[in-house]
PDB file of N, CA and C in Angstrom:
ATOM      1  N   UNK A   1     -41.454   2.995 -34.374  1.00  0.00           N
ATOM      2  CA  UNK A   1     -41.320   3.255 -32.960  1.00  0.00           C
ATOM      3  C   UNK A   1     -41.819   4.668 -32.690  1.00  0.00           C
ATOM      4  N   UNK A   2     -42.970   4.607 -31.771  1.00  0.00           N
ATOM      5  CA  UNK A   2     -43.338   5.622 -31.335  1.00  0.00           C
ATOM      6  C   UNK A   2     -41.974   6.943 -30.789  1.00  0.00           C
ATOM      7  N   UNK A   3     -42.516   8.251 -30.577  1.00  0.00           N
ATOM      8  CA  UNK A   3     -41.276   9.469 -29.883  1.00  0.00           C
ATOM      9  C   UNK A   3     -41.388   8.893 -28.364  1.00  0.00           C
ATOM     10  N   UNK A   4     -42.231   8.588 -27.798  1.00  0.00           N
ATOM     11  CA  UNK A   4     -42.815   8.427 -26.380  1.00  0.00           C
ATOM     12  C   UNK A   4     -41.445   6.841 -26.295  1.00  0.00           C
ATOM     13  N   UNK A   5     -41.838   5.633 -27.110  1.00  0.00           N
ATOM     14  CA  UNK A   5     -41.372   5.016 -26.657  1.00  0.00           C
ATOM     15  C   UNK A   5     -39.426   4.776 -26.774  1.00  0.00           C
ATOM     16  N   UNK A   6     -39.211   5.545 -27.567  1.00  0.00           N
ATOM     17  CA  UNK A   6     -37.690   6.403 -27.854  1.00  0.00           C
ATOM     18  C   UNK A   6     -37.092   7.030 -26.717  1.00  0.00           C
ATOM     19  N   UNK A   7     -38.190   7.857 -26.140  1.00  0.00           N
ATOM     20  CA  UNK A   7     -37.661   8.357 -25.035  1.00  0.00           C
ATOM     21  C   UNK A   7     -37.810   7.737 -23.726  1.00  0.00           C
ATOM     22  N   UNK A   8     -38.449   6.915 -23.726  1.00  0.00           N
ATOM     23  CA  UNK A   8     -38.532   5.347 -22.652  1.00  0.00           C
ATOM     24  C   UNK A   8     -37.011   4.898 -22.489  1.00  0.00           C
ATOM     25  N   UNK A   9     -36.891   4.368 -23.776  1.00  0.00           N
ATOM     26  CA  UNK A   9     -35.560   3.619 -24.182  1.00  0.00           C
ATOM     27  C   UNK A   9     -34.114   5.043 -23.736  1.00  0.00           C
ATOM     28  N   UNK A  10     -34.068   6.089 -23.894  1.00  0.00           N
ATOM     29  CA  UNK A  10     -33.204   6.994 -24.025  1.00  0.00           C
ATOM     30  C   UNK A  10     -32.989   6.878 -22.620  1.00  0.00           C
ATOM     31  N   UNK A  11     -34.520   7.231 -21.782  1.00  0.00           N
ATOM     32  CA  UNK A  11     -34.446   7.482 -20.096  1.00  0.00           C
ATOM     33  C   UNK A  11     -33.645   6.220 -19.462  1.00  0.00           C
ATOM     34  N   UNK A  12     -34.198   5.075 -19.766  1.00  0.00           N
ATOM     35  CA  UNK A  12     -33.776   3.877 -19.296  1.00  0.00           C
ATOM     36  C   UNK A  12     -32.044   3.606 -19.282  1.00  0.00           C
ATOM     37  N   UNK A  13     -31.706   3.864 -20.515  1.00  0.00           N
ATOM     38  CA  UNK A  13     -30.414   3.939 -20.942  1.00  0.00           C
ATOM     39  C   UNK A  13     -29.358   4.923 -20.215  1.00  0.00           C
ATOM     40  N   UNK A  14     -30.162   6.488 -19.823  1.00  0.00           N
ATOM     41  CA  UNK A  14     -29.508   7.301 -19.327  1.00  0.00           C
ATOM     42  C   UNK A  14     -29.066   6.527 -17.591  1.00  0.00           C
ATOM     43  N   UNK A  15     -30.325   6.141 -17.497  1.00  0.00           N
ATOM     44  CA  UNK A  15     -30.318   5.789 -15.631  1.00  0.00           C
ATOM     45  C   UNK A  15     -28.851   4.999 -15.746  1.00  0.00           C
ATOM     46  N   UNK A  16     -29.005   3.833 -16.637  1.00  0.00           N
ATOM     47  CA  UNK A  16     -28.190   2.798 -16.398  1.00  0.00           C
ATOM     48  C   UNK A  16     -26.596   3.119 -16.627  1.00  0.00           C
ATOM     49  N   UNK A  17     -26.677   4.094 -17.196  1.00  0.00           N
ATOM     50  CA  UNK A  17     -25.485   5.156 -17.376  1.00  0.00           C
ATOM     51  C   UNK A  17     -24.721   5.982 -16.197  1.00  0.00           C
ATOM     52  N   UNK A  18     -25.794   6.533 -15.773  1.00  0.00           N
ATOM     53  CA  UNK A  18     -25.934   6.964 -14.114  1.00  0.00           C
ATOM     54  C   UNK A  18     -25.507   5.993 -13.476  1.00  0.00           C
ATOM     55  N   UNK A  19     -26.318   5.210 -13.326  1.00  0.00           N
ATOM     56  CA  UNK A  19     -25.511   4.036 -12.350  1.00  0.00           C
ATOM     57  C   UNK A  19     -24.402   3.452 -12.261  1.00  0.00           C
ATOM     58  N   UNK A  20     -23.838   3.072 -13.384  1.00  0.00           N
ATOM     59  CA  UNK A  20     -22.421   2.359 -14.159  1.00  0.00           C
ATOM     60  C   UNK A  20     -21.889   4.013 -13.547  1.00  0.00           C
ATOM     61  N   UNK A  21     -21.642   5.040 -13.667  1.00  0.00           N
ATOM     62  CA  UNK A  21     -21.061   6.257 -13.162  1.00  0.00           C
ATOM     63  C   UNK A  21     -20.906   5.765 -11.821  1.00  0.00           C
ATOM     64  N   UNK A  22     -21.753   6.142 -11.144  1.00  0.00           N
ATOM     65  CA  UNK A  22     -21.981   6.043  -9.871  1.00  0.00           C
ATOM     66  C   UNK A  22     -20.928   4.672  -9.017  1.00  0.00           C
ATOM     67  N   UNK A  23     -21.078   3.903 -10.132  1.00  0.00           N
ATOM     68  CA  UNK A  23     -20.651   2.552  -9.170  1.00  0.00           C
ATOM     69  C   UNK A  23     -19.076   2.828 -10.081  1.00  0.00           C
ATOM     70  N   UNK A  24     -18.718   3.678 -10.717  1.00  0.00           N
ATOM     71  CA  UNK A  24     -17.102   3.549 -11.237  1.00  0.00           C
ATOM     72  C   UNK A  24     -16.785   4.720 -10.194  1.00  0.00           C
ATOM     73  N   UNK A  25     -17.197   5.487 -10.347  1.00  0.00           N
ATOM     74  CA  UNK A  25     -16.881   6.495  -8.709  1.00  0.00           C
ATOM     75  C   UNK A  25     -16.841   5.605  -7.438  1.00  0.00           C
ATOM     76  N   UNK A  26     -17.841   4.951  -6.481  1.00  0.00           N
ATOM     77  CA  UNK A  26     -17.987   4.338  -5.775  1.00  0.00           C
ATOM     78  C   UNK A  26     -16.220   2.926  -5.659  1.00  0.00           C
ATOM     79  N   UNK A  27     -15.901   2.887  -6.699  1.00  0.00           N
ATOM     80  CA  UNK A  27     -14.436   2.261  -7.428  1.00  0.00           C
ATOM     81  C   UNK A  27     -13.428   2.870  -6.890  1.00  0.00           C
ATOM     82  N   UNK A  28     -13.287   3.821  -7.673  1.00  0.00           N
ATOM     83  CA  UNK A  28     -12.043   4.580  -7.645  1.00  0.00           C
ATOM     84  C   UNK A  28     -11.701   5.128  -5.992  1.00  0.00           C
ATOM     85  N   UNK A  29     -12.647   5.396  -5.705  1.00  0.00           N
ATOM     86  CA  UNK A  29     -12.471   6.323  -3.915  1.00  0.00           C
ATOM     87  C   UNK A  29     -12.181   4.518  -2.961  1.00  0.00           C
ATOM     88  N   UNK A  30     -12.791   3.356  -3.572  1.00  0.00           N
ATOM     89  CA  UNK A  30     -12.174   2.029  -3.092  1.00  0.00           C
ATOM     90  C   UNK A  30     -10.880   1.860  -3.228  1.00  0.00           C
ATOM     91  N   UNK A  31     -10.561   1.990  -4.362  1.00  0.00           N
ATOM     92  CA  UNK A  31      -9.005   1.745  -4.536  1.00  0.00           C
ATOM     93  C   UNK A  31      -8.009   2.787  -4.597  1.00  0.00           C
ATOM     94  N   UNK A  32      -8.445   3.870  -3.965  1.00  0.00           N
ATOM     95  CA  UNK A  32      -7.673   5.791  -3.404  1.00  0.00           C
ATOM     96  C   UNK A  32      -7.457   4.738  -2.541  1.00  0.00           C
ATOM     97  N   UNK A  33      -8.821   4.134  -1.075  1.00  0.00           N
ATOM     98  CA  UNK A  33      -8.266   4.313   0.006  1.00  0.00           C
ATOM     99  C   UNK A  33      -7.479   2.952  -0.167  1.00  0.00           C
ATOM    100  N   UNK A  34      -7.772   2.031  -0.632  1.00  0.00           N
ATOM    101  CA  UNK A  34      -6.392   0.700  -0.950  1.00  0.00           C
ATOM    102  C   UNK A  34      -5.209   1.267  -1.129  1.00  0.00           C
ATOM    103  N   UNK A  35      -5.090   2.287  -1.920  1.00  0.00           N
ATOM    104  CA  UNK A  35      -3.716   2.770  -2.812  1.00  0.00           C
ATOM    105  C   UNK A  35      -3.023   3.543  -1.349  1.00  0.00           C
ATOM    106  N   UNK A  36      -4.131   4.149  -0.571  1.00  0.00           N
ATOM    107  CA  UNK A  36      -3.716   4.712   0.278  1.00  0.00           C
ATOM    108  C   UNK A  36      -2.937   3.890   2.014  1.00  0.00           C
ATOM    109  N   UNK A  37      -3.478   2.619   1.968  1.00  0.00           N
ATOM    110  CA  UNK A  37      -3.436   1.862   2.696  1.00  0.00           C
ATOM    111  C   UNK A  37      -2.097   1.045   2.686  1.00  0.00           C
ATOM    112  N   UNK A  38      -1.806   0.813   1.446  1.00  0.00           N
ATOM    113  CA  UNK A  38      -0.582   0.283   0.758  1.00  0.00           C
ATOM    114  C   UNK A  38       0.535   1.265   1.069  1.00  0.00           C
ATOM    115  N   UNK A  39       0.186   2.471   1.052  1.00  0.00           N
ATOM    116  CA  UNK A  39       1.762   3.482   1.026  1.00  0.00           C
ATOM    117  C   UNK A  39       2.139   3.348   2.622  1.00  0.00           C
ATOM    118  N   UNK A  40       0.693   3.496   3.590  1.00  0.00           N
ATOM    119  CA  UNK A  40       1.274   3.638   4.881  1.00  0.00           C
ATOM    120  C   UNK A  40       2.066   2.218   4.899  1.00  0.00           C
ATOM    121  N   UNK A  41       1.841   1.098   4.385  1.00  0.00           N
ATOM    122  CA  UNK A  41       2.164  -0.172   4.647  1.00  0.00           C
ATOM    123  C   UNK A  41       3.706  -0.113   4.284  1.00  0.00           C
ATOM    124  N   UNK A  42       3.952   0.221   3.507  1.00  0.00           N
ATOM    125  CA  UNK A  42       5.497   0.440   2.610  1.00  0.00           C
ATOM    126  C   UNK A  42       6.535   1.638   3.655  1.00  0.00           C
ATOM    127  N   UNK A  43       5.524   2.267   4.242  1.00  0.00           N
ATOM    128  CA  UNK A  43       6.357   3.413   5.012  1.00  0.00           C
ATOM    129  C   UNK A  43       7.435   2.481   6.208  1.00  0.00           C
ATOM    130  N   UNK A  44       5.652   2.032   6.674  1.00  0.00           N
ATOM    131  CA  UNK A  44       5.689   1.360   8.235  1.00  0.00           C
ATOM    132  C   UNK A  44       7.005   0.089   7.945  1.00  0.00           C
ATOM    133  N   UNK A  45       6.835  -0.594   6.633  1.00  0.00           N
ATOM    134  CA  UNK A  45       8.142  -1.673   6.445  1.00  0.00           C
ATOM    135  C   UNK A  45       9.292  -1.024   6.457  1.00  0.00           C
ATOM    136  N   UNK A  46       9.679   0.026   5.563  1.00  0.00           N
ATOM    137  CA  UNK A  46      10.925   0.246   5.320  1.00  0.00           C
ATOM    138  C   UNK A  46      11.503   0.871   6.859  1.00  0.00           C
ATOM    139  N   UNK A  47      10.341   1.430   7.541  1.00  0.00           N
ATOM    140  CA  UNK A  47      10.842   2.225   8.818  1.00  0.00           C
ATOM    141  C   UNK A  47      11.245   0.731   9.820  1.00  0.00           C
ATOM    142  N   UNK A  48      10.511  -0.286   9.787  1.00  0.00           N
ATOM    143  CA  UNK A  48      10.973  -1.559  10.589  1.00  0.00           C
ATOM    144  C   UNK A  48      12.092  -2.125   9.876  1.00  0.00           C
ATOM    145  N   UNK A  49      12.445  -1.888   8.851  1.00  0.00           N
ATOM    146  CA  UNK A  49      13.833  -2.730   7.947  1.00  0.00           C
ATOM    147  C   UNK A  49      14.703  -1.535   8.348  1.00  0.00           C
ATOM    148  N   UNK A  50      15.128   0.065   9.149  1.00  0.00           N
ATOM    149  CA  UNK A  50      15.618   0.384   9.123  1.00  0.00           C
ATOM    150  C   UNK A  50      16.252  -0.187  10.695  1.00  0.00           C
ATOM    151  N   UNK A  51      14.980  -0.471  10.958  1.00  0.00           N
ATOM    152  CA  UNK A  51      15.027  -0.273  12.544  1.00  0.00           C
ATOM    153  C   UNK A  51      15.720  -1.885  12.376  1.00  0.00           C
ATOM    154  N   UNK A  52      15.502  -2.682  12.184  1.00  0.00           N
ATOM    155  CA  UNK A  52      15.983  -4.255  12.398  1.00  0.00           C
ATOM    156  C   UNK A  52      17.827  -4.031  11.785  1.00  0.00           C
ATOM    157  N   UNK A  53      18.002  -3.073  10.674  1.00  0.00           N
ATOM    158  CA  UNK A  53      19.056  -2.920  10.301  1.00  0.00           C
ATOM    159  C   UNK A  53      19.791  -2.959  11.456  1.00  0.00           C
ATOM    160  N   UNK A  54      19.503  -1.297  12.098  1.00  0.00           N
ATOM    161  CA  UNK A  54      20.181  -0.593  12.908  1.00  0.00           C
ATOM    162  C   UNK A  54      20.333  -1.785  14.495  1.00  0.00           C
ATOM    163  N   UNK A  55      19.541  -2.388  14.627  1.00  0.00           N
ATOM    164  CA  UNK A  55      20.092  -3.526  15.859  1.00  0.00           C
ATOM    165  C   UNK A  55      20.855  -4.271  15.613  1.00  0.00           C
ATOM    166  N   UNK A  56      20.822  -5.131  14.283  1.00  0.00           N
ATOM    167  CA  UNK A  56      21.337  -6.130  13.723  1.00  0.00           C
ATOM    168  C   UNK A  56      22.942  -5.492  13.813  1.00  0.00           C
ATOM    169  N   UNK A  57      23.020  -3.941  13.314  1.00  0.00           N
ATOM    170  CA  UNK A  57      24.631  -3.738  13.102  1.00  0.00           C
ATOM    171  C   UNK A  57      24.939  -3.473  14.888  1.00  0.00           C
ATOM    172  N   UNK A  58      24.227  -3.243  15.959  1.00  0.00           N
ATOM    173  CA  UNK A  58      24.574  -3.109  17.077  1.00  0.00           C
ATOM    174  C   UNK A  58      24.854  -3.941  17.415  1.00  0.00           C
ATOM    175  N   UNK A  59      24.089  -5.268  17.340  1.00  0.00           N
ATOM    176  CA  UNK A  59      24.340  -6.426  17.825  1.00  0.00           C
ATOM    177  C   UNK A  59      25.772  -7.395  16.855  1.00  0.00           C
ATOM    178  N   UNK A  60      26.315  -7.137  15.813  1.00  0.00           N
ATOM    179  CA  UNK A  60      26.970  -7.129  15.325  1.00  0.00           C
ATOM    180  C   UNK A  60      28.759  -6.596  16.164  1.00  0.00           C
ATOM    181  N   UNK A  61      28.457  -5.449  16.280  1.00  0.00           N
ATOM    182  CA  UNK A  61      29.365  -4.317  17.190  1.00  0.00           C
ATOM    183  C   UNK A  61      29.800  -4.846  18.338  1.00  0.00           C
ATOM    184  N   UNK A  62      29.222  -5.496  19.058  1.00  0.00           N
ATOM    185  CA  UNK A  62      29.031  -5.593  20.130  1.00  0.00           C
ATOM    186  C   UNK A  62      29.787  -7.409  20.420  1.00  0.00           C
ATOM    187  N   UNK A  63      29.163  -7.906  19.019  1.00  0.00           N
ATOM    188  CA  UNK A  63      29.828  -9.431  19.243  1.00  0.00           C
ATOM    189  C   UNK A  63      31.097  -9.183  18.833  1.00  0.00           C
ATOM    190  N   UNK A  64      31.322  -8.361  17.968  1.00  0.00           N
ATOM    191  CA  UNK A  64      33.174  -8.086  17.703  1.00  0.00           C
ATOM    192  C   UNK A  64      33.484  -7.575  18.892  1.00  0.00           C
ATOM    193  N   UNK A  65      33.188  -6.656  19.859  1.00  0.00           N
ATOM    194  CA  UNK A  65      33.736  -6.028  20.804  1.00  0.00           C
ATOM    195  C   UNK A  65      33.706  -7.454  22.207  1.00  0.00           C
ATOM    196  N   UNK A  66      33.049  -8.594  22.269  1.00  0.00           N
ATOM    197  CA  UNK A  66      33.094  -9.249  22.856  1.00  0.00           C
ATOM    198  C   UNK A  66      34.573 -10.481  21.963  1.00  0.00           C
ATOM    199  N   UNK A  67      34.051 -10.861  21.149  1.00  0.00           N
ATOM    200  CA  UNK A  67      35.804 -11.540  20.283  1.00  0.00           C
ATOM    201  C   UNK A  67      37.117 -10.446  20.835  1.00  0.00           C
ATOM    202  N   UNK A  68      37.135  -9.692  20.559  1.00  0.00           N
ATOM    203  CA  UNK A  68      38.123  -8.847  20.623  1.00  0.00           C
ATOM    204  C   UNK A  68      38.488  -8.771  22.239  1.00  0.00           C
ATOM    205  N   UNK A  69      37.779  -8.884  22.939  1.00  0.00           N
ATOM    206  CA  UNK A  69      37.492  -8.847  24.783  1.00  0.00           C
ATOM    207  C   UNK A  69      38.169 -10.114  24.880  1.00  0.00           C
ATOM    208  N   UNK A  70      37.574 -11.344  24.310  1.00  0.00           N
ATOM    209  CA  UNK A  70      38.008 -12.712  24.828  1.00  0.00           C
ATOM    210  C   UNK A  70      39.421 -13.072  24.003  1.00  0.00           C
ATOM    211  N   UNK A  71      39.836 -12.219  23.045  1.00  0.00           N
ATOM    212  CA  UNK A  71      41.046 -12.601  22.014  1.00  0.00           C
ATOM    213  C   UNK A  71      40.872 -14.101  21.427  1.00  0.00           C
ATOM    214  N   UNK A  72      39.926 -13.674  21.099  1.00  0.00           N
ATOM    215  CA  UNK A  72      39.036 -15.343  19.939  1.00  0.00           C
ATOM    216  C   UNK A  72      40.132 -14.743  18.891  1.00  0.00           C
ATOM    217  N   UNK A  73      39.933 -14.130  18.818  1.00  0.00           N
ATOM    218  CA  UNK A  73      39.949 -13.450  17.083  1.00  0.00           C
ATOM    219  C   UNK A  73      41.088 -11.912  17.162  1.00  0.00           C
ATOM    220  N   UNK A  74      42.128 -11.916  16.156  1.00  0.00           N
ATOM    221  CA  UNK A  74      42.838 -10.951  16.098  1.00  0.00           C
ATOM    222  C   UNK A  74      42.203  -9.087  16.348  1.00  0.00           C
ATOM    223  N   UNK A  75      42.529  -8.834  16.619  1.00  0.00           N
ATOM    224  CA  UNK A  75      41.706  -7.380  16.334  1.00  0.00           C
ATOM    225  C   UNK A  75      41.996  -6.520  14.965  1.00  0.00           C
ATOM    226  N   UNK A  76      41.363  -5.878  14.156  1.00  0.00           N
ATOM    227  CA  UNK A  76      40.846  -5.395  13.001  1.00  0.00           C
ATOM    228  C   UNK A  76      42.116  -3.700  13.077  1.00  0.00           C
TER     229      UNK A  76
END
């Protein structure tokens, strides 16, 4: 094998190296902004599971304070 055609093969090899780089970068900044997309998602739930909590025990409150109004039910 010729030096000329060694360094054919070396160049070729480097590009494709480059590229496989390029496209594992092009990756990672994909799945930053996924990874990133996911946390707001987890925020936004737990902030609606606080919020559904917090009615659920109002609406809760409120049906005892209506039992307790009509004397369905002993008072606590």
């Amino acid at each position: 094998m010729s030096d000329s055609l060694v360094l054919e093969h070396l160049r070729a090899i480097h590009s494709e190296l480059r590229e496989v780089g390029n496209e594992q970068t092009e990756q990672r900044m994909r799945i930053g902004a996924i990874e990133r997309s996911m946390a707001r998602v987890e925020v936004e739930q737990a902030e609606l599971r606080a919020g559904f909590r917090s009615r659920f025990d109002q609406v809760l409150d409120r049906l005892d304070r209506i039992v307790r109004r009509l004397e369905i039910a002993p008072a606590h």
